[in-house]
Protein backbone atom coordinates (compact mmCIF):
# COMPACT_ATOMS: atom_id res chain seq x y z
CA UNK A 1 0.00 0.00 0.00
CA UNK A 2 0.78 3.41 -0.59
CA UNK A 3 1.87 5.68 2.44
CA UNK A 4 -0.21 8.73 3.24
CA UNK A 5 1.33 11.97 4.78
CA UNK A 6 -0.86 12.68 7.84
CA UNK A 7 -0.75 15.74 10.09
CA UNK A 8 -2.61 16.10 13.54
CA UNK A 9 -2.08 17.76 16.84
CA UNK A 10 -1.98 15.09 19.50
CA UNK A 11 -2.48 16.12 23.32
CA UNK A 12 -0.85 19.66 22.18
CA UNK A 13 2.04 18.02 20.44
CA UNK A 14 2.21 18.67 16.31
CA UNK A 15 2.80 14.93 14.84
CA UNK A 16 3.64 14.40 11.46
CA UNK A 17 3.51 10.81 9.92
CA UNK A 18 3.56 9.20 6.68
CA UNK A 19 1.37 6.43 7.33
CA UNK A 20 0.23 3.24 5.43
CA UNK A 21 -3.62 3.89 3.43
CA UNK A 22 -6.08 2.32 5.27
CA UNK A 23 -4.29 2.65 8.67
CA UNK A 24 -6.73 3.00 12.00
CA UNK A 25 -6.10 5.48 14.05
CA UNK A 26 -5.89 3.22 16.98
CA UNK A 27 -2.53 1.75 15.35
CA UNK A 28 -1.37 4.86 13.93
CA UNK A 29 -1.24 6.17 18.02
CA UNK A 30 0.15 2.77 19.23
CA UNK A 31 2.48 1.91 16.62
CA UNK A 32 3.55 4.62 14.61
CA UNK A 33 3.56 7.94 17.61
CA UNK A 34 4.10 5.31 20.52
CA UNK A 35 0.85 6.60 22.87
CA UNK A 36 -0.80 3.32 24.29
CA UNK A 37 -3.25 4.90 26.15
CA UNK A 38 -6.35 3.82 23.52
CA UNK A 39 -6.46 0.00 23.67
CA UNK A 40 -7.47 -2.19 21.18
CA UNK A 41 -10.32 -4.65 22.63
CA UNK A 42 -13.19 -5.93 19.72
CA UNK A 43 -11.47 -3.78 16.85
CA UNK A 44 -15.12 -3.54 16.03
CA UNK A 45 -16.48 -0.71 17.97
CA UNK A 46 -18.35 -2.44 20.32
CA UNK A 47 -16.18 -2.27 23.37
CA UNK A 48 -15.17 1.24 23.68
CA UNK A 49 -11.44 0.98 25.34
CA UNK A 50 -10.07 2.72 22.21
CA UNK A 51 -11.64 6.38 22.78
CA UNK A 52 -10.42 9.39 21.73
CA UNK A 53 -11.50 12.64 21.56
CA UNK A 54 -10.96 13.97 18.11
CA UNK A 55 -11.96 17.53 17.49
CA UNK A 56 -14.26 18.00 20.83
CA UNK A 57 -16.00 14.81 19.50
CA UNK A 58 -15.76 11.04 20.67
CA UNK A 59 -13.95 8.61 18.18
CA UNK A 60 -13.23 4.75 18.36
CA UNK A 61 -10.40 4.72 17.28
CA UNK A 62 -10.48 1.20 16.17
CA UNK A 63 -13.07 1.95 12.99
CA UNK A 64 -11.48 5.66 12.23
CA UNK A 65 -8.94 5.73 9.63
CA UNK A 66 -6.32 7.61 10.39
CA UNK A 67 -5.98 9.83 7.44
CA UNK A 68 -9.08 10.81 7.54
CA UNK A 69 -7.69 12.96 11.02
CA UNK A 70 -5.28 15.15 8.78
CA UNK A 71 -5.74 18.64 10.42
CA UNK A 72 -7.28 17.71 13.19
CA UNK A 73 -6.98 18.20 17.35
CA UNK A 74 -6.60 14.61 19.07
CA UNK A 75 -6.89 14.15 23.13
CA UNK A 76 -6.16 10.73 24.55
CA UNK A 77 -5.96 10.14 28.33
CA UNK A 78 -2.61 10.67 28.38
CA UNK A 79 -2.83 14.42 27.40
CA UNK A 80 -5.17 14.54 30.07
CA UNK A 81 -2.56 15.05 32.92
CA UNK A 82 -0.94 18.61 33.11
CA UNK A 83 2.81 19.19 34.48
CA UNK A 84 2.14 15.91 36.23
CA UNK A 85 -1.13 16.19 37.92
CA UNK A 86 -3.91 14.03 37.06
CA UNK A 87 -6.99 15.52 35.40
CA UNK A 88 -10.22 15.65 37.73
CA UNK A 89 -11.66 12.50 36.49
CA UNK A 90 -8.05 10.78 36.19
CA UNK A 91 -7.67 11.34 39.93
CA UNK A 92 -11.41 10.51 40.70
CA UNK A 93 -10.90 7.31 39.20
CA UNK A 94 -8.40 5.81 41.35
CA UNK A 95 -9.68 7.32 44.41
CA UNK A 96 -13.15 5.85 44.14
CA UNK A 97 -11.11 2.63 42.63
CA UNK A 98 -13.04 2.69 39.35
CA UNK A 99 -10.11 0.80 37.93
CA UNK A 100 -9.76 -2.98 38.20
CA UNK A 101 -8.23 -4.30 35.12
CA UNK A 102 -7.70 -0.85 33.89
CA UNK A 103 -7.97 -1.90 30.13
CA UNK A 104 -11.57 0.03 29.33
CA UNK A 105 -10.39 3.07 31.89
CA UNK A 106 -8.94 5.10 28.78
CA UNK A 107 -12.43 4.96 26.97
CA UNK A 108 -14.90 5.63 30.20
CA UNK A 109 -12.71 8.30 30.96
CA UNK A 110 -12.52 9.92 27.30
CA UNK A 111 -16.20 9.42 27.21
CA UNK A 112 -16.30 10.92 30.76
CA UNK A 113 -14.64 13.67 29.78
CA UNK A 114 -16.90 14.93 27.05
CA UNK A 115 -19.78 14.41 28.65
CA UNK A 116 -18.36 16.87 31.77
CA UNK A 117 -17.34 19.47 29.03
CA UNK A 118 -20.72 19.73 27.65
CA UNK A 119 -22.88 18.98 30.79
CA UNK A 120 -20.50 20.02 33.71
CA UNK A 121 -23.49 18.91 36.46
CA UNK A 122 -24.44 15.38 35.30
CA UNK A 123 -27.07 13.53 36.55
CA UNK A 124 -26.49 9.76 36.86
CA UNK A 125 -28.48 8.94 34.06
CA UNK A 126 -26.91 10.98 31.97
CA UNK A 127 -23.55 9.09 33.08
CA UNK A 128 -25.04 5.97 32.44
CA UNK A 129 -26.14 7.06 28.99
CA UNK A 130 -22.40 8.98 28.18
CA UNK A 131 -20.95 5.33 29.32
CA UNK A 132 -23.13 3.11 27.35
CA UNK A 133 -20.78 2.98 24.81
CA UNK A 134 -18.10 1.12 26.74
CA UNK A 135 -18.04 -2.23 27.89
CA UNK A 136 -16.31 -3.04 31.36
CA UNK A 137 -15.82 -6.97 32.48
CA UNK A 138 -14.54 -5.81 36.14
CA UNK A 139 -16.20 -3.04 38.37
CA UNK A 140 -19.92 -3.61 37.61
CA UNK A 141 -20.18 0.02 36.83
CA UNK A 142 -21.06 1.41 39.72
CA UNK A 143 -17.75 2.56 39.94
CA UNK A 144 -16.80 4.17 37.74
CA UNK A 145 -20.32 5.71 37.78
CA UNK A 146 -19.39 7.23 41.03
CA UNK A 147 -16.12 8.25 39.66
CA UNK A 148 -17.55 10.29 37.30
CA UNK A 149 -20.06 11.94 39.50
CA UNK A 150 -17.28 12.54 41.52
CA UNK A 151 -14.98 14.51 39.53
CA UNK A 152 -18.07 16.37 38.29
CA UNK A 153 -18.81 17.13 41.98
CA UNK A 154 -14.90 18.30 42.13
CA UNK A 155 -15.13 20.39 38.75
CA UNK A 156 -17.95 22.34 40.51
CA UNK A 157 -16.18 23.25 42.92
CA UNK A 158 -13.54 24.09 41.85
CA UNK A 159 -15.48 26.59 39.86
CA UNK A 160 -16.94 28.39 42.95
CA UNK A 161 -13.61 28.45 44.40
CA UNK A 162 -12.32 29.81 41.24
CA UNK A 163 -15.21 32.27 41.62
CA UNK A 164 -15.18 33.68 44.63
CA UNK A 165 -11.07 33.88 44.70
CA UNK A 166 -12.03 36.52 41.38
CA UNK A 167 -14.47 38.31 43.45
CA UNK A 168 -12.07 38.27 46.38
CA UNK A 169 -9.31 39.72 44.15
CA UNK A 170 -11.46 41.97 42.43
CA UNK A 171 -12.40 43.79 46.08
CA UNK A 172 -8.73 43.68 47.00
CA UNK A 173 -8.26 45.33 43.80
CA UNK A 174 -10.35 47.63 44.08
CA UNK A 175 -10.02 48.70 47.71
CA UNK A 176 -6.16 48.89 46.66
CA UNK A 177 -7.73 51.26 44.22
CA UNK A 178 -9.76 53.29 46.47
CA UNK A 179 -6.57 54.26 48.31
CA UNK A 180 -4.41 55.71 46.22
């Protein structure tokens, strides 16, 4: 087969690849860049455990060529992590032990993810539904359920924290302000 040039930003990093046609994603990360986060379960999009986010959207990685990425923005879990602290629902994961195996973690928590950047406040049945798409033989759900609720819980606040800190500074500020 022919090799394809393909371009893509992967967890911030510009990646550059010339890549056999026909190439899934999923391999194109493992093999070719070296990230193993996505896993390769069914390689038939019924298990989930290859996730990524691919332009703010949720791919399997397993049934999306590769090529067909050119251009675009890719997030696997780990770009999730920043200057070595675990992302909210990384961290929520291991402290409500939502991990047994570990092998479908990487898809619940890309799925996770998205569904927390589009509906910050879940309500379990919107987990449930944002999950449905990955298969897990180990925890039972529940889980990683709670995980998920739990680093939504965190997210929020964090917010208000984030919040009242602004209004806090913005009254320093502006007392500071006031006496000059």
């Amino acid at each position: 087969m022919a090799k394809v040039p393909v371009q893509f930003t992967l967890n911030g990093s510009e990646k550059a690849e010339f890549i056999e046609g026909g190439t899934t994603l999923l391999n194109a990360l493992r093999d070719k860049i070296g990230d193993t986060s996505p896993k390769g379960g069914c390689h038939q999009g019924t298990c989930g455990a290859c996730t990524v986010i691919v332009d703010g959207e949720l791919r399997l990685s397993c049934l999306t060529l590769a090529e067909t990425c050119d251009g675009a923005a890719i997030t696997t879990t780990s770009g999730l992590a920043e200057g070595g602290v675990l992302h909210p629902l990384q961290r929520a994961f291991l402290d409500t032990f939502a991990t047994q195996c570990g092998f479908c973690t990487p898809g619940m928590i890309m799925a996770a993810k998205v569904l927390l950047d589009h509906t910050p406040n879940p309500s379990r049945d919107e987990v449930i539904e944002a999950l449905s798409g990955n298969i897990c033989r180990c925890t039972g759900y529940e889980p990683i359920i709670q995980a998920v609720l739990t680093a939504a819980r965190a997210n929020s606040q964090n917010a208000a924290s984030r919040m009242i800190s602004g209004r806090i500074d913005l009254k320093s500020e502006s007392g500071s302000k006031s006496k000059r």
